[in-house]
C-alpha atoms as a PDB file:
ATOM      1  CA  UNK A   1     -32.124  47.880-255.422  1.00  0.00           C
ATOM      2  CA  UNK A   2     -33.075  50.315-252.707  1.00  0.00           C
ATOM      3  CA  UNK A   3     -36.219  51.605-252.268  1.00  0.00           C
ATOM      4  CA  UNK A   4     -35.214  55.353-253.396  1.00  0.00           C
ATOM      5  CA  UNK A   5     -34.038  53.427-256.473  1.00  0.00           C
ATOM      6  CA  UNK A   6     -37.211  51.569-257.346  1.00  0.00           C
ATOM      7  CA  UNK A   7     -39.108  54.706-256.588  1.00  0.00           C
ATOM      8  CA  UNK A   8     -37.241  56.366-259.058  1.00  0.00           C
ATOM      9  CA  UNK A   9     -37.101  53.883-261.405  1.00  0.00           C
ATOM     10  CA  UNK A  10     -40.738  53.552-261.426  1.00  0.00           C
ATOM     11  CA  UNK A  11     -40.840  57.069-261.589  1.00  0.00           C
ATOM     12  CA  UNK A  12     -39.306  58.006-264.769  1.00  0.00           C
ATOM     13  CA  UNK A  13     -41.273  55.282-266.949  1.00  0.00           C
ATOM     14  CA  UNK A  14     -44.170  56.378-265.623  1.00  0.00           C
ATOM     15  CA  UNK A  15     -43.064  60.340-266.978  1.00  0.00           C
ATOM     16  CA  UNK A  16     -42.048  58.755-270.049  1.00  0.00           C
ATOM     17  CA  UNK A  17     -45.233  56.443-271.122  1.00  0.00           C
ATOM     18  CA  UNK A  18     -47.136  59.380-270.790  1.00  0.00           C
ATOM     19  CA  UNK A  19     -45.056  61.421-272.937  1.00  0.00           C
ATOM     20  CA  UNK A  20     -43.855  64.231-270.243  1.00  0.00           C
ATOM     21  CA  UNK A  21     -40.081  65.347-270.218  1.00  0.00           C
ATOM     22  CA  UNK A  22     -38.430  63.409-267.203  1.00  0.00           C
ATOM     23  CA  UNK A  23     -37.023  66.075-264.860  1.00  0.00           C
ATOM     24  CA  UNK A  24     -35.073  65.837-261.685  1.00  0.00           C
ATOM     25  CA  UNK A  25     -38.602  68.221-260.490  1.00  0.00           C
ATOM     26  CA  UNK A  26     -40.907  66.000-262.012  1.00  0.00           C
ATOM     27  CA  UNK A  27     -39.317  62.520-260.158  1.00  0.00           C
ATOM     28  CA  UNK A  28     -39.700  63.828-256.991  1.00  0.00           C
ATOM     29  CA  UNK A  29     -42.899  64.879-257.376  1.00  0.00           C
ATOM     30  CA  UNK A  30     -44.117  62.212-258.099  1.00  0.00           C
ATOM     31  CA  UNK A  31     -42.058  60.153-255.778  1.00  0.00           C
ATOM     32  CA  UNK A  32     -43.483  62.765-253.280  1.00  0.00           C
ATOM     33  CA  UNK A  33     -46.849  61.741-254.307  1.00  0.00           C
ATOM     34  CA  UNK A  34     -46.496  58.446-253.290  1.00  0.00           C
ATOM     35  CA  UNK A  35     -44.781  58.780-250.085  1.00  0.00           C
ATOM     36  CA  UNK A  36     -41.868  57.314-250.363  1.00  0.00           C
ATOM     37  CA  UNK A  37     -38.200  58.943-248.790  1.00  0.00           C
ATOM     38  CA  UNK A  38     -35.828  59.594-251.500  1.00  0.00           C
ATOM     39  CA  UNK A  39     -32.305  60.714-251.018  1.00  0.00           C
ATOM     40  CA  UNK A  40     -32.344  64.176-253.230  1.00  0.00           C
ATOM     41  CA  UNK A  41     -29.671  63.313-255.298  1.00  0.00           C
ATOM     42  CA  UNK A  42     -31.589  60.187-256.884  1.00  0.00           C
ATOM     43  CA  UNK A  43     -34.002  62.029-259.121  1.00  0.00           C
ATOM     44  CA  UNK A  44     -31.227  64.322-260.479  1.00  0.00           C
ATOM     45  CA  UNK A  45     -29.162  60.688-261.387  1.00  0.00           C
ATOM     46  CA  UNK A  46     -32.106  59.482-263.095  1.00  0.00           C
ATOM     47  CA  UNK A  47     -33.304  62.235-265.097  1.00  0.00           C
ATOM     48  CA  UNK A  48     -29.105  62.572-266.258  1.00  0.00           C
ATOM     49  CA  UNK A  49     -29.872  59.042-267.206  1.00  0.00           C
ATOM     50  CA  UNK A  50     -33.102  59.754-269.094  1.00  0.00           C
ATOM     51  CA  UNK A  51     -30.978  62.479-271.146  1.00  0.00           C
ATOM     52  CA  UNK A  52     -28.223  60.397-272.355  1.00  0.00           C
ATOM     53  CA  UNK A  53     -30.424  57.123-272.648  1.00  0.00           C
ATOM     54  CA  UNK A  54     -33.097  55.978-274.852  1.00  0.00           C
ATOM     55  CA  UNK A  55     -35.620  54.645-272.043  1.00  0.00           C
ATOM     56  CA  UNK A  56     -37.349  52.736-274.361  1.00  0.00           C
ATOM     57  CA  UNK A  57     -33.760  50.883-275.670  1.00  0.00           C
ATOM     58  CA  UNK A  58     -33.257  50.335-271.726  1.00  0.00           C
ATOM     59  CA  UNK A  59     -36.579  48.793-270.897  1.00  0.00           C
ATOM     60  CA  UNK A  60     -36.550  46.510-274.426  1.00  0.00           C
ATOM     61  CA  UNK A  61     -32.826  45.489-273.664  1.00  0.00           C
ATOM     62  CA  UNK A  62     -33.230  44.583-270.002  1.00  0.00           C
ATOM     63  CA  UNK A  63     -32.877  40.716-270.084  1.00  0.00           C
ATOM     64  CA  UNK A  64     -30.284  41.057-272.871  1.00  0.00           C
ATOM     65  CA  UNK A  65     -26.816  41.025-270.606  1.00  0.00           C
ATOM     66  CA  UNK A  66     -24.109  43.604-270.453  1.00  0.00           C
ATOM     67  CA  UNK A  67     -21.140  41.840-272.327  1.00  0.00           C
ATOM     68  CA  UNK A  68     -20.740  40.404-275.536  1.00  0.00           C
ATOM     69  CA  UNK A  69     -18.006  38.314-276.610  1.00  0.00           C
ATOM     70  CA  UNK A  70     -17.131  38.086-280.401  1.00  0.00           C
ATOM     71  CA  UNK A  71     -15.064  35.257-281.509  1.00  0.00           C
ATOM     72  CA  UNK A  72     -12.262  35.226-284.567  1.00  0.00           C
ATOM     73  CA  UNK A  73     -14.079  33.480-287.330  1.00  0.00           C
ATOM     74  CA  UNK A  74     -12.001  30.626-287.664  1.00  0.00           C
ATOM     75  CA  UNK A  75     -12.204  30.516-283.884  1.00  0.00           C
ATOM     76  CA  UNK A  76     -16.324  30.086-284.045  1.00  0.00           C
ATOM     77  CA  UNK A  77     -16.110  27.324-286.963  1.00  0.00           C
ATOM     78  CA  UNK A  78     -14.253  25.127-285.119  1.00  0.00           C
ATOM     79  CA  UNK A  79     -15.728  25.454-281.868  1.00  0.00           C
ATOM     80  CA  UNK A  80     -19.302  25.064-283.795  1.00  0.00           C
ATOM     81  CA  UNK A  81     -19.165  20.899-283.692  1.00  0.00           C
ATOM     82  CA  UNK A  82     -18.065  20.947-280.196  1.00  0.00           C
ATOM     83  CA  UNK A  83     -21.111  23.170-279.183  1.00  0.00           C
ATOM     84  CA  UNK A  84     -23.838  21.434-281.021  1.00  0.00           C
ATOM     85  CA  UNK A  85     -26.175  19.704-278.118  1.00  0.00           C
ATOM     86  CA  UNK A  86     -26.198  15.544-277.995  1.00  0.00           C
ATOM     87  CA  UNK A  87     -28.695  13.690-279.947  1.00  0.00           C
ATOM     88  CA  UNK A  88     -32.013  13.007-278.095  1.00  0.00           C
ATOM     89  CA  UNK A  89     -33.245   9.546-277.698  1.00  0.00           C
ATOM     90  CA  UNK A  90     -35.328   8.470-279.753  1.00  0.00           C
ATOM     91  CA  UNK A  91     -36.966   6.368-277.267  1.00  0.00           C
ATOM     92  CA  UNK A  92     -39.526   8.020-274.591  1.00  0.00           C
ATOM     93  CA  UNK A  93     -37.915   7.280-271.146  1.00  0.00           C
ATOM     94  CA  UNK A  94     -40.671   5.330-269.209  1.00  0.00           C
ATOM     95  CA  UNK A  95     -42.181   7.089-266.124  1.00  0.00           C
ATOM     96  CA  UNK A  96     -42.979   5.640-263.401  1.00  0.00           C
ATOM     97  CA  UNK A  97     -46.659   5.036-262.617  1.00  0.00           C
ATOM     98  CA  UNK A  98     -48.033   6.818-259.877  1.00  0.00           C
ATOM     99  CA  UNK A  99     -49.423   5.480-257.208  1.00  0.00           C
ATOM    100  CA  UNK A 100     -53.281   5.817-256.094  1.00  0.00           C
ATOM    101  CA  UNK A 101     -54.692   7.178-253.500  1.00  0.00           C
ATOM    102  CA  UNK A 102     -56.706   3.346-252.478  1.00  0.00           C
ATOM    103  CA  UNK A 103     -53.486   1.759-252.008  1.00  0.00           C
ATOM    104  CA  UNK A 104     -52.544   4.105-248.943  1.00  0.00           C
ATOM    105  CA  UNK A 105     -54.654   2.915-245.776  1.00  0.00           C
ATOM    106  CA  UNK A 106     -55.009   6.180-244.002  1.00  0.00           C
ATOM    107  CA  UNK A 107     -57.934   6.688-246.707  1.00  0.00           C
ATOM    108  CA  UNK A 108     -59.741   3.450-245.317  1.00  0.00           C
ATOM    109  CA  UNK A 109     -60.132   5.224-241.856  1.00  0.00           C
ATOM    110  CA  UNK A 110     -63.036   7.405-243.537  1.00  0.00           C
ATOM    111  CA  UNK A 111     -64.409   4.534-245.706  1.00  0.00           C
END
């Protein structure tokens, strides 16, 4: 993401959380403010965005991916035993100690 972008970006939340109506005007003003270089047609692209968009939908759905894959019913049952993860052992794999500082002689030199 380019600079213009993040500007923008940054931009039309900030319009938003304080309730203002996010304008091509209004996103470079304030990208103005803060002295950054915008290419002119990245405020218009965002506040086209803003119109068609819930920004609130886009910043709760950001981590959630783009495509989703539905599988035939059937399809999902029988793929279900093959997808469950392995048992854990029961057992608590040993660590290995760690080692002190007194064994190392280096630490004798100041001793």
């Amino acid at each position: 993401m380019s600079a213009s972008e993040l500007a923008c970006t940054y931009a039309t939340l900030i319009l938003h959380d304080e309730g203002i109506p996010v304008t091509a005007e209004k996103i470079a003003t304030l990208v103005k403010a803060a002295n950054v270089p915008v290419d002119s047609y990245w405020p218009s692209l965002f506040a086209k965005l803003a119109e068609k968009r819930n920004i609130e939908d886009l910043v709760l759905n950001v981590g959630s991916g783009g495509a989703v894959s539905v599988a035939a019913p059937g399809v999902a049952e029988a793929a279900a035993p093959a997808a469950a993860p392995p048992p854990e052992d029961k057992k608590k794999k040993e660590e290995p100690e760690e080692e002190s500082d007194d064994d190392c002689p280096i630490f004798d030199l100041f001793t």
